[in-house]
PDB file of N, CA and C in Angstrom:
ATOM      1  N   UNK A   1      30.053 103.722  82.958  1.00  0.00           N
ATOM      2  CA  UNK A   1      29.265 104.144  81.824  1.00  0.00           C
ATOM      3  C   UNK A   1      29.111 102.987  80.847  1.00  0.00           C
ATOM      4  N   UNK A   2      28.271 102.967  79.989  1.00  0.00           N
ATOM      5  CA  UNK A   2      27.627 101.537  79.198  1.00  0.00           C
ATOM      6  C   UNK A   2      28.184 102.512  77.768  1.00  0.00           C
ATOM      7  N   UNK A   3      28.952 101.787  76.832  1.00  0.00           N
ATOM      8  CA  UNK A   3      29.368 101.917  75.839  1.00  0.00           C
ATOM      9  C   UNK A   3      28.787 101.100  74.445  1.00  0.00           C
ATOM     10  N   UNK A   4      28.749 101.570  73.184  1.00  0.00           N
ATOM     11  CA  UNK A   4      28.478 100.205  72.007  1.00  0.00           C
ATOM     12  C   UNK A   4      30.277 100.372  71.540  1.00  0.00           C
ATOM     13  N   UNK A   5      30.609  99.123  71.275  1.00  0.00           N
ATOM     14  CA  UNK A   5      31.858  99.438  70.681  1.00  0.00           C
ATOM     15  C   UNK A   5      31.744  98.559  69.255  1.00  0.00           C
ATOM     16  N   UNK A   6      32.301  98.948  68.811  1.00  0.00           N
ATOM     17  CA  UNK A   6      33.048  98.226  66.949  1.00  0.00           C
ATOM     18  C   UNK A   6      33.799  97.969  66.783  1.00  0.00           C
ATOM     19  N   UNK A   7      34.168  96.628  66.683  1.00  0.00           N
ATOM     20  CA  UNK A   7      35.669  95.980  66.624  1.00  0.00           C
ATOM     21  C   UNK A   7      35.665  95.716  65.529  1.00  0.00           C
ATOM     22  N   UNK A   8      37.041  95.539  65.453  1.00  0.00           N
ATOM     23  CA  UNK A   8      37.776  95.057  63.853  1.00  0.00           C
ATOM     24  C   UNK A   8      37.954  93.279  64.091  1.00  0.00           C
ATOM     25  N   UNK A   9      37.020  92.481  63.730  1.00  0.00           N
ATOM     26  CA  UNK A   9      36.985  91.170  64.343  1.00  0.00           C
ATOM     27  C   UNK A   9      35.795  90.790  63.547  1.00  0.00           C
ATOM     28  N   UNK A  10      36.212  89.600  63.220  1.00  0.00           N
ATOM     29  CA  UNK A  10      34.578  89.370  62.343  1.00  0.00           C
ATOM     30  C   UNK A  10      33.609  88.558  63.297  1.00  0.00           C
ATOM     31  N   UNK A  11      32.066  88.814  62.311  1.00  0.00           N
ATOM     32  CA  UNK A  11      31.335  87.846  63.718  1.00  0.00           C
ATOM     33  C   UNK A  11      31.318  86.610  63.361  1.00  0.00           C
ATOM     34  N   UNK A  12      30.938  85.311  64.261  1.00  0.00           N
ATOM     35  CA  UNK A  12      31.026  84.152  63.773  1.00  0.00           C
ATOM     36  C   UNK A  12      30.006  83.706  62.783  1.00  0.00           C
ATOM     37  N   UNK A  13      29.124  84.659  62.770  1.00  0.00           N
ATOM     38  CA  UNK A  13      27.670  83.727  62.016  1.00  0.00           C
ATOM     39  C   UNK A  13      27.091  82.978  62.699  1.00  0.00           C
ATOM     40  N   UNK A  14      26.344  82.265  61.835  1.00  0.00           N
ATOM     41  CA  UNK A  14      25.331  80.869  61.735  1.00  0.00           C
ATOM     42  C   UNK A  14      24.885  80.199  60.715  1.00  0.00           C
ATOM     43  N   UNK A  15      24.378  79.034  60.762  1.00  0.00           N
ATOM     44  CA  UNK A  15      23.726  78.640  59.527  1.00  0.00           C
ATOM     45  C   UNK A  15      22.710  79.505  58.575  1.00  0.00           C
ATOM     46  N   UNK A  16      22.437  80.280  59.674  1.00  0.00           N
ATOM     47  CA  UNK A  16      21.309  81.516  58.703  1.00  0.00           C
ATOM     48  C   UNK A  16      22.093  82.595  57.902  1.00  0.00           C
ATOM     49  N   UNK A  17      23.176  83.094  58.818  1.00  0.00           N
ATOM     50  CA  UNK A  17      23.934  84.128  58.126  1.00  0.00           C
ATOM     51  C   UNK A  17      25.255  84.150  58.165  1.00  0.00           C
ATOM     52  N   UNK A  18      25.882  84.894  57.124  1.00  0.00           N
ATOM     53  CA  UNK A  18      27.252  84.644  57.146  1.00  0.00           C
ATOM     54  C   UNK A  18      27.840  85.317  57.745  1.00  0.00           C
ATOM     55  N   UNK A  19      28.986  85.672  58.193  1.00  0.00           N
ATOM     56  CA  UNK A  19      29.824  86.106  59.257  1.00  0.00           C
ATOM     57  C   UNK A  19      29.948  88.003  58.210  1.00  0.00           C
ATOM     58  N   UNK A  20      30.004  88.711  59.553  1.00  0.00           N
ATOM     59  CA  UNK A  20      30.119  90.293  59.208  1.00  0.00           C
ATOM     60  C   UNK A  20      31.562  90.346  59.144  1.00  0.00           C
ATOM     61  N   UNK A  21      31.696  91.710  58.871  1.00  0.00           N
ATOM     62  CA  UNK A  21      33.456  92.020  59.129  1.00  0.00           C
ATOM     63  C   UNK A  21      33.718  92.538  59.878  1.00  0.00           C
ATOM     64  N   UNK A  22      32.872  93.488  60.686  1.00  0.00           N
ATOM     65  CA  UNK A  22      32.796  94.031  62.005  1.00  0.00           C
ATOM     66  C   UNK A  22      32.064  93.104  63.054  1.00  0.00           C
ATOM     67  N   UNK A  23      32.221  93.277  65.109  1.00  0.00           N
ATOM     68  CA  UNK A  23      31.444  92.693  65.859  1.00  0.00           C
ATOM     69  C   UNK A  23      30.963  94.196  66.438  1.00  0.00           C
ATOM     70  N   UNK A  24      29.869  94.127  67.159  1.00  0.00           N
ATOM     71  CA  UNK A  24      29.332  94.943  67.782  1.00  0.00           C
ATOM     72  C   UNK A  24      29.202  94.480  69.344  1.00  0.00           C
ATOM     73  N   UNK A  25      29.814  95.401  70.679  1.00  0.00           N
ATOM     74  CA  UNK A  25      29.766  94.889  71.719  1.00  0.00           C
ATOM     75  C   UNK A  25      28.755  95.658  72.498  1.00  0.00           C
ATOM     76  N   UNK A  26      28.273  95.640  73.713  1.00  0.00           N
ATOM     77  CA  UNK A  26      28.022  96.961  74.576  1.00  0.00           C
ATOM     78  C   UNK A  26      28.204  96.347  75.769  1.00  0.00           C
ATOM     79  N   UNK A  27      28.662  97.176  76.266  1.00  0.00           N
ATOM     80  CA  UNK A  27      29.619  96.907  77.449  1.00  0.00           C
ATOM     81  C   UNK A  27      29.424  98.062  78.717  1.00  0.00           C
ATOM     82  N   UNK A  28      29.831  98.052  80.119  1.00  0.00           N
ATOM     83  CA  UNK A  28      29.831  99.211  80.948  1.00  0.00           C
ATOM     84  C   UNK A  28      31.461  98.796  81.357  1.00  0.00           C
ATOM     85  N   UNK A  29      31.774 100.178  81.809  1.00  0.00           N
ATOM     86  CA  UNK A  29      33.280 100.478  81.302  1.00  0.00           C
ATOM     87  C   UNK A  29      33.556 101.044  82.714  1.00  0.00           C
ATOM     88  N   UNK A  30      34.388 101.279  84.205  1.00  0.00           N
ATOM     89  CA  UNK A  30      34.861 101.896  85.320  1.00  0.00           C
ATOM     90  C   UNK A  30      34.896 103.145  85.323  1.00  0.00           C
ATOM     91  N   UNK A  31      34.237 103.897  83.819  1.00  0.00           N
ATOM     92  CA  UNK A  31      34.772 105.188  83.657  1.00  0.00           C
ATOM     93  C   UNK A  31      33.344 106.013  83.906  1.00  0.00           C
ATOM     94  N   UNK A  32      33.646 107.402  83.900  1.00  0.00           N
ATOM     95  CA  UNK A  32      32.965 108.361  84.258  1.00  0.00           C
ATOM     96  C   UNK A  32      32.681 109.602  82.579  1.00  0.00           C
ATOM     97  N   UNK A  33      33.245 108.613  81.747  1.00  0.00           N
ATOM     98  CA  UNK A  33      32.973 109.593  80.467  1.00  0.00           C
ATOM     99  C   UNK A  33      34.009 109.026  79.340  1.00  0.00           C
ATOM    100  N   UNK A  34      33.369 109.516  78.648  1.00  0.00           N
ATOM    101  CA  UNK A  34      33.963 108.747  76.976  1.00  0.00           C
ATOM    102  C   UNK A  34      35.569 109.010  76.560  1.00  0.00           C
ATOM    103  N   UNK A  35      35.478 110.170  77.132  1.00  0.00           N
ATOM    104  CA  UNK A  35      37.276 110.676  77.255  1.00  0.00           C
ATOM    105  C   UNK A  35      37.682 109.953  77.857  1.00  0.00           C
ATOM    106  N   UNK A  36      37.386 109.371  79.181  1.00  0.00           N
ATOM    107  CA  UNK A  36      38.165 108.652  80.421  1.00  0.00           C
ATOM    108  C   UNK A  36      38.408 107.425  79.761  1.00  0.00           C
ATOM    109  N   UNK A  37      37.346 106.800  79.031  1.00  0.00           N
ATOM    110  CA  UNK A  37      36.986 105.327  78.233  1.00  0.00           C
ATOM    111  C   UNK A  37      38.118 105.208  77.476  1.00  0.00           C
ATOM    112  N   UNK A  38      38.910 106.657  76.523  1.00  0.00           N
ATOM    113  CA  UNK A  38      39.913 106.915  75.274  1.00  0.00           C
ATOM    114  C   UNK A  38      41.052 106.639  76.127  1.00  0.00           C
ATOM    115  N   UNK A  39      41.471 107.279  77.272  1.00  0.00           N
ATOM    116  CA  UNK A  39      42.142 107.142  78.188  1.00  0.00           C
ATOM    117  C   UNK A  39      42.784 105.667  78.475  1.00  0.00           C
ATOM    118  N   UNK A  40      41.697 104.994  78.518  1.00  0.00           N
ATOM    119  CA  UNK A  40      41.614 103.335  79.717  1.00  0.00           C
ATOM    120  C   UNK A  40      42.355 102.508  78.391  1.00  0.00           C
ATOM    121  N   UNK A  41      41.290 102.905  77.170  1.00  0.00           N
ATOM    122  CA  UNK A  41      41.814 102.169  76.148  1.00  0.00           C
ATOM    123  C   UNK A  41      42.820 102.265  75.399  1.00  0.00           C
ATOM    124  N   UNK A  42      43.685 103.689  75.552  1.00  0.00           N
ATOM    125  CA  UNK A  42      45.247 104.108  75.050  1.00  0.00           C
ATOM    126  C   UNK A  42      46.054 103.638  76.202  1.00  0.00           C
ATOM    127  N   UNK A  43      46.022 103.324  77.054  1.00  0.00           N
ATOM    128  CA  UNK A  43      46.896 102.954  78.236  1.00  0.00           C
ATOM    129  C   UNK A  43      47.083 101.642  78.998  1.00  0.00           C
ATOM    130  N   UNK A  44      46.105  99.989  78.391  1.00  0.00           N
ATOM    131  CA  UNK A  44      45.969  99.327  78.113  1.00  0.00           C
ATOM    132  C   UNK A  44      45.974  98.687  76.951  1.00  0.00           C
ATOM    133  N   UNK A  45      46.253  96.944  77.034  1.00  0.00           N
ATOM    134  CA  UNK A  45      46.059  96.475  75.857  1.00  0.00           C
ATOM    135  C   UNK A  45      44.712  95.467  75.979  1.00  0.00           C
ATOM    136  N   UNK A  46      44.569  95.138  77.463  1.00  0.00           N
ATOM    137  CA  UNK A  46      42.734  94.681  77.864  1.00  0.00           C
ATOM    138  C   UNK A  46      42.049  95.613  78.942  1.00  0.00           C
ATOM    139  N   UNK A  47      41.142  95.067  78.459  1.00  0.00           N
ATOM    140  CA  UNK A  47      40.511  95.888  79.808  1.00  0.00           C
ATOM    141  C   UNK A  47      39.441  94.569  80.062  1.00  0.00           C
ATOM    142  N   UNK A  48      38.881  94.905  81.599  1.00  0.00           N
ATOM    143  CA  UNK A  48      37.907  93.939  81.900  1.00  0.00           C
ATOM    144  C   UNK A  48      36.268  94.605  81.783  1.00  0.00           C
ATOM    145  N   UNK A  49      35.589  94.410  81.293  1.00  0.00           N
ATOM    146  CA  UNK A  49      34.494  95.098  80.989  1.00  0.00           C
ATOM    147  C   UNK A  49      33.228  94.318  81.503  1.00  0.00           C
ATOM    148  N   UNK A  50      31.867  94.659  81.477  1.00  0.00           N
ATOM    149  CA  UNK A  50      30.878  94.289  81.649  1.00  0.00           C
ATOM    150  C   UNK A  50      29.901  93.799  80.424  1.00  0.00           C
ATOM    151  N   UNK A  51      29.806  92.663  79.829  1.00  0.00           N
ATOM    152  CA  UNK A  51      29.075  92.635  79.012  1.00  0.00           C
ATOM    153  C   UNK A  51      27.630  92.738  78.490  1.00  0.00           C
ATOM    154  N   UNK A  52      27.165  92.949  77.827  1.00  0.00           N
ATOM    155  CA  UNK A  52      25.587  92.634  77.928  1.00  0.00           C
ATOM    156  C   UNK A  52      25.232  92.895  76.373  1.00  0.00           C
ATOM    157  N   UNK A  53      23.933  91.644  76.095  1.00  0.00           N
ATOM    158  CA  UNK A  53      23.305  91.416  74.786  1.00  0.00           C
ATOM    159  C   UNK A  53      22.187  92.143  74.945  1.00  0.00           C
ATOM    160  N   UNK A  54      21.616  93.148  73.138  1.00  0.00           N
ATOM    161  CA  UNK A  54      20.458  93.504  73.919  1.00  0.00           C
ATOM    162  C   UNK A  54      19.522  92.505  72.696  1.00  0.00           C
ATOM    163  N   UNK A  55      18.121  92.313  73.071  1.00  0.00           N
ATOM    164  CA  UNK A  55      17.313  91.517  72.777  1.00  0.00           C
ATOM    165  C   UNK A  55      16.430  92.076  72.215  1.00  0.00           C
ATOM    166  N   UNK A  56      15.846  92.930  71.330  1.00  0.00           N
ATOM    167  CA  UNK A  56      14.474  93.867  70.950  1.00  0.00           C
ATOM    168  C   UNK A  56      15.040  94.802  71.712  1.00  0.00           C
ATOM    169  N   UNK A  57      13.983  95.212  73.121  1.00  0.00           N
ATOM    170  CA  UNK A  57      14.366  96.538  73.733  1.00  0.00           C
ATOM    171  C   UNK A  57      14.933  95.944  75.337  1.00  0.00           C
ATOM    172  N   UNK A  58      15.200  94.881  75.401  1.00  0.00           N
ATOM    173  CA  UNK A  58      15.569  93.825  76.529  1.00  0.00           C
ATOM    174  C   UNK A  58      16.839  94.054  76.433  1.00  0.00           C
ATOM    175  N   UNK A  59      17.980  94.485  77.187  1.00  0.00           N
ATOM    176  CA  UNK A  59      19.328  94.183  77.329  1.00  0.00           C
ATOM    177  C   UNK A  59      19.736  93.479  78.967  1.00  0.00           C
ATOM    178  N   UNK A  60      20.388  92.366  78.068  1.00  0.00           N
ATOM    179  CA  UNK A  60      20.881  91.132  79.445  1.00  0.00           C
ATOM    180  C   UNK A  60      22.258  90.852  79.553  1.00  0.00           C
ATOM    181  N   UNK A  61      22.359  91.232  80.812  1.00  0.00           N
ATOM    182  CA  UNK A  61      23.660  91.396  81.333  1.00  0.00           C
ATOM    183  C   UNK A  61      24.491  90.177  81.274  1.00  0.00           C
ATOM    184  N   UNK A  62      26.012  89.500  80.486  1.00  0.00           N
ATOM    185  CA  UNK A  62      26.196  88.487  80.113  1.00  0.00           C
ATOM    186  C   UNK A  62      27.408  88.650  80.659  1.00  0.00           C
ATOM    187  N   UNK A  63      27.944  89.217  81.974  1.00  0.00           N
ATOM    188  CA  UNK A  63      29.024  89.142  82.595  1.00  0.00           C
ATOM    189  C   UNK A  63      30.133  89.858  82.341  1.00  0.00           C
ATOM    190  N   UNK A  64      31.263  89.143  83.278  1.00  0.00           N
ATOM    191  CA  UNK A  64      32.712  90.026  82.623  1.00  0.00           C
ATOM    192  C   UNK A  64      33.464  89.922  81.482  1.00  0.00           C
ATOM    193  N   UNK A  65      34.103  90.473  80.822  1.00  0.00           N
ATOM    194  CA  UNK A  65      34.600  90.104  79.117  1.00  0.00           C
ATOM    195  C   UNK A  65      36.202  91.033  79.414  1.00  0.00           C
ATOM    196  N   UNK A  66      36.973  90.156  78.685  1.00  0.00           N
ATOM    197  CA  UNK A  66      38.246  90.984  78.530  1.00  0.00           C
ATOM    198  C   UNK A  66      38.421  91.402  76.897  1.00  0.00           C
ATOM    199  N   UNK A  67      38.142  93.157  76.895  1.00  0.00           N
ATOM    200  CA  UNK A  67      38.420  93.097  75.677  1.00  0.00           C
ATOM    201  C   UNK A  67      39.508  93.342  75.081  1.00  0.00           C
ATOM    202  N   UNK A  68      40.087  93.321  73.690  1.00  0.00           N
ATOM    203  CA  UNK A  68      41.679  93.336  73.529  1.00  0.00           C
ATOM    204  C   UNK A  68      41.237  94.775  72.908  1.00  0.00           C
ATOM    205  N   UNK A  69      41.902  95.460  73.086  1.00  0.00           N
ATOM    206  CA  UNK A  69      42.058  96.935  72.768  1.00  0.00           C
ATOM    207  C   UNK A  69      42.548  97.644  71.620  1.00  0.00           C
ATOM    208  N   UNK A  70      43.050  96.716  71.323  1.00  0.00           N
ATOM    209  CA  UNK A  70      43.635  96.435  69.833  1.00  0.00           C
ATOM    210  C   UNK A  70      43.091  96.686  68.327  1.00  0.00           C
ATOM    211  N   UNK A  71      41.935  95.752  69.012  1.00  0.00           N
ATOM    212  CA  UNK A  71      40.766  95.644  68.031  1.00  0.00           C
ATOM    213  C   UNK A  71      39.490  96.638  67.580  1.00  0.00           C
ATOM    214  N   UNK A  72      39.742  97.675  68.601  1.00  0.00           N
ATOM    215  CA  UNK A  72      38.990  98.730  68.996  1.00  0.00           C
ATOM    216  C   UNK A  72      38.578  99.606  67.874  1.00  0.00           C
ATOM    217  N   UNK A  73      37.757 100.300  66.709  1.00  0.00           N
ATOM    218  CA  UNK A  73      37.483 100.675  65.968  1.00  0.00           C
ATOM    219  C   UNK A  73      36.548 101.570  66.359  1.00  0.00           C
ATOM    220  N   UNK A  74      35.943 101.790  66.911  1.00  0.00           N
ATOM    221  CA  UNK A  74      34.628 103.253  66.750  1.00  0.00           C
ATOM    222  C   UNK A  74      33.744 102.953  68.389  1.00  0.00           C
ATOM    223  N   UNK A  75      33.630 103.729  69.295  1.00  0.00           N
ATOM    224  CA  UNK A  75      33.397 103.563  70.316  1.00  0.00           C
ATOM    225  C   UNK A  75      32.650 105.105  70.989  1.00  0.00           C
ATOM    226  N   UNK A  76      31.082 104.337  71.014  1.00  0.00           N
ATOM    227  CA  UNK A  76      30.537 105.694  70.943  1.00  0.00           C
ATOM    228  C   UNK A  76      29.101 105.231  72.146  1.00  0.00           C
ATOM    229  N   UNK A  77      28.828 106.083  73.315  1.00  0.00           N
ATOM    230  CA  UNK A  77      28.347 106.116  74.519  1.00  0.00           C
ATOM    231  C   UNK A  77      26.625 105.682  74.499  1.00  0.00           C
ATOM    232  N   UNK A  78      26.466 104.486  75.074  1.00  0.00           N
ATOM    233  CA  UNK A  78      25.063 104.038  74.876  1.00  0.00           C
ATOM    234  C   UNK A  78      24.405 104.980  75.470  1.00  0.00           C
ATOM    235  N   UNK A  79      23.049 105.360  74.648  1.00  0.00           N
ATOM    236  CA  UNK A  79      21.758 106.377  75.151  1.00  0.00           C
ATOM    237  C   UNK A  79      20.613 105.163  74.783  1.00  0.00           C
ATOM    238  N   UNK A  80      19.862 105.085  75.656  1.00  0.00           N
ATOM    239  CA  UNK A  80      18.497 104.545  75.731  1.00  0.00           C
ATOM    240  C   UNK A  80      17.945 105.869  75.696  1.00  0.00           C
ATOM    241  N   UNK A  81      16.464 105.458  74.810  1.00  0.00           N
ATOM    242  CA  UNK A  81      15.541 106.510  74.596  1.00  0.00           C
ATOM    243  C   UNK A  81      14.082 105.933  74.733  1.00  0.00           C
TER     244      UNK A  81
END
């Protein structure tokens, strides 16, 4: 399942903008549902995930990512519409 998650991690910025206090990920996860996802992420401290940036309405798949679980703040199930 493809997740957005909210970490407690700031973003790096750029010369244009300054760094947030939250990052925003979206990711696809081994699981079969958002409970299973609560599961993976209470019973771990990484997990290996699938990354991907989305672009306008373009999302590109940017590989595997280990995320720390730690950091985990609000984690709620991608819907395309």
């Amino acid at each position: 399942m493809r997740f957005n998650i909210t970490l407690n991690v700031p973003t790096r910025g750029s010369k244009d903008r300054a760094p947030a206090p939250t990052h925003s990920v979206i990711c696809d996860a081994p699981v079969d549902s958002l409970g299973a996802f609560c599961d993976a992420l209470n019973d771990n401290a990484f997990l290996i995930v699938q990354e991907f940036y989305k672009d306008g309405s373009i999302v590109y798949d940017h590989g595997p990512m280990i995320l720390n679980t730690a950091h985990v703040a609000k984690v709620k199930e991608w819907v395309t519409v």
